[in-house]
Structure formats: C-alpha cells, structure tokens
C-alpha atoms as a PDB file:
ATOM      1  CA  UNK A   1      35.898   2.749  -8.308  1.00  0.00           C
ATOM      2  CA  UNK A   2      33.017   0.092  -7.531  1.00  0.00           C
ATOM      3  CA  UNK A   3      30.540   3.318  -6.870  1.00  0.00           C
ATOM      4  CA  UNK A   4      31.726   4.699  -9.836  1.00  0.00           C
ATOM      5  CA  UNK A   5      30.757   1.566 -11.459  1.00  0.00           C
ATOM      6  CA  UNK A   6      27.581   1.256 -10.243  1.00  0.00           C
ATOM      7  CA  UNK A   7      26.485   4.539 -10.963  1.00  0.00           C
ATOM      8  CA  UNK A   8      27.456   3.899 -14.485  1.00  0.00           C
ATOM      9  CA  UNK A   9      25.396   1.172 -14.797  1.00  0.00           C
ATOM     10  CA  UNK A  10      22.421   2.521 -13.235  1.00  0.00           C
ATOM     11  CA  UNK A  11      23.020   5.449 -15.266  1.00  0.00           C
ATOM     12  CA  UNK A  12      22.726   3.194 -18.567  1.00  0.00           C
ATOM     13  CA  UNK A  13      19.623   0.853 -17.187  1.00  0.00           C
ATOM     14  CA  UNK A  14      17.854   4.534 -16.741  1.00  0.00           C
ATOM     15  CA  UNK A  15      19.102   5.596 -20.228  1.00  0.00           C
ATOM     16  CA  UNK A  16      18.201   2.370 -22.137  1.00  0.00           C
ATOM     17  CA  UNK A  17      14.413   2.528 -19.877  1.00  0.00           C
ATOM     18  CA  UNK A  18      13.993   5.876 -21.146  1.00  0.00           C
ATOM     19  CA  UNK A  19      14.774   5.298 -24.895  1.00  0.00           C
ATOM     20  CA  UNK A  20      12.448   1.862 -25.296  1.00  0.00           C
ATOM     21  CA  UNK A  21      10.061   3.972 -23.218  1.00  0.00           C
ATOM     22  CA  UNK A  22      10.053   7.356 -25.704  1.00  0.00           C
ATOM     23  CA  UNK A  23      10.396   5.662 -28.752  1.00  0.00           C
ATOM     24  CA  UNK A  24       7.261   3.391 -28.016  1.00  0.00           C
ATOM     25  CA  UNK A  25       4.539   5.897 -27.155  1.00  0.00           C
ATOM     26  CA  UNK A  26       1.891   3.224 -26.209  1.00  0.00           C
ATOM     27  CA  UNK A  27       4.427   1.532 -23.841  1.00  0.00           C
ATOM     28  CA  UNK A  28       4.755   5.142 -22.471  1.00  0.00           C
ATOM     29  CA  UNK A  29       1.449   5.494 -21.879  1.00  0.00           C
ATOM     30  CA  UNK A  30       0.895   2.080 -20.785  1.00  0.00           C
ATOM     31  CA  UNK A  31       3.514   2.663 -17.957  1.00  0.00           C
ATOM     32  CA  UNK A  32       2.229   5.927 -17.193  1.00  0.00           C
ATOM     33  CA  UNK A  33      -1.494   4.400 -16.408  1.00  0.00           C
ATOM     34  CA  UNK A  34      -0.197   1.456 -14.645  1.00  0.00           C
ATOM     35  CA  UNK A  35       2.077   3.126 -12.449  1.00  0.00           C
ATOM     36  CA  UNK A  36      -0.865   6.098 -11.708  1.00  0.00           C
ATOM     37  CA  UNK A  37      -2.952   3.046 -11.167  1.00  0.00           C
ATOM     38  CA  UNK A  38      -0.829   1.347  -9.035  1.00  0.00           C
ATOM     39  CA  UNK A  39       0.055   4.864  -6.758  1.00  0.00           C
ATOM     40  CA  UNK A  40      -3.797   5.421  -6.184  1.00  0.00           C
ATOM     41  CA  UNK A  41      -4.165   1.827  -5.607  1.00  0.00           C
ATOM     42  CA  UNK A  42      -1.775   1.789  -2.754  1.00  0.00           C
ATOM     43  CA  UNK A  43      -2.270   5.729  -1.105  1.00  0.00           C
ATOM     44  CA  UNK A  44      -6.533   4.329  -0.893  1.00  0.00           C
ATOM     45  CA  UNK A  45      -5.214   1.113   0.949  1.00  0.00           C
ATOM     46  CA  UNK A  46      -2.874   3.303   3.301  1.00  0.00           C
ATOM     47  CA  UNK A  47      -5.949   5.599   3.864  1.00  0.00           C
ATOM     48  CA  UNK A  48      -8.425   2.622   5.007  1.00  0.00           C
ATOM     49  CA  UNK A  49      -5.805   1.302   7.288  1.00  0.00           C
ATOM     50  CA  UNK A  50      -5.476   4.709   8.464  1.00  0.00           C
ATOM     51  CA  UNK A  51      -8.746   5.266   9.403  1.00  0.00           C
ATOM     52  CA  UNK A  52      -9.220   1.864  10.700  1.00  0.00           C
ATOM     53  CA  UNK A  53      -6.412   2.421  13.065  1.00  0.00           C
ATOM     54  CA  UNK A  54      -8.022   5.728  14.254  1.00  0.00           C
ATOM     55  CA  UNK A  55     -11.284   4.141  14.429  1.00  0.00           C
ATOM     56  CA  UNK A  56      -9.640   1.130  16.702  1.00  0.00           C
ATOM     57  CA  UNK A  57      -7.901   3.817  18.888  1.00  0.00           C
ATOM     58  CA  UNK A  58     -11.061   6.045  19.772  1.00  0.00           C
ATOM     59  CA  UNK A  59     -13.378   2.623  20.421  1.00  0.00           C
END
C-alpha cells in the first residue's frame, strides 16, 4: 500500500509539472533552455576533468 501511495503521488507532482508547464509556453521554454543549459554545462565540466585525468596519467 505505501508504494502504491507513493507512486500516486509522484504520479500527480509529474501531472500537475506537466500542466503549469504546457499551459505556460514561456515557462516551457524557459525550462527547456535552462535544463539544455545546465546538461551542456555539466557533460563540458566532465570532459575537462576527463582529459585532465588522462593528461595526469600519461605525465
């Protein structure tokens, strides 16, 4: 019963996200850029630590 509950819940937070989300199209977009900006933000940091790692290894 609890999972059942908290699937139900989740369920609704998702729901309620999506509607506020879809029926504001600049929020939507908003989102959209921030979250694209914050992906490529953190895939170029693991990418510099990457190659410094590599770069530290073959010294």
């Amino acid at each position: 019963m609890d999972a059942a509950l908290k699937k139900g819940v989740a369920l609704v937070v998702v729901v309620f996200i999506g509607f506020y989300l879809f029926t504001d199209p600049t929020g939507l977009a908003g989102f959209t850029r921030d979250g694209a900006d914050a992906i490529w933000s953190g895939l170029q940091r693991l990418f510099d630590a990457l190659q410094q790692f590599i770069r530290t290894l073959t010294a």
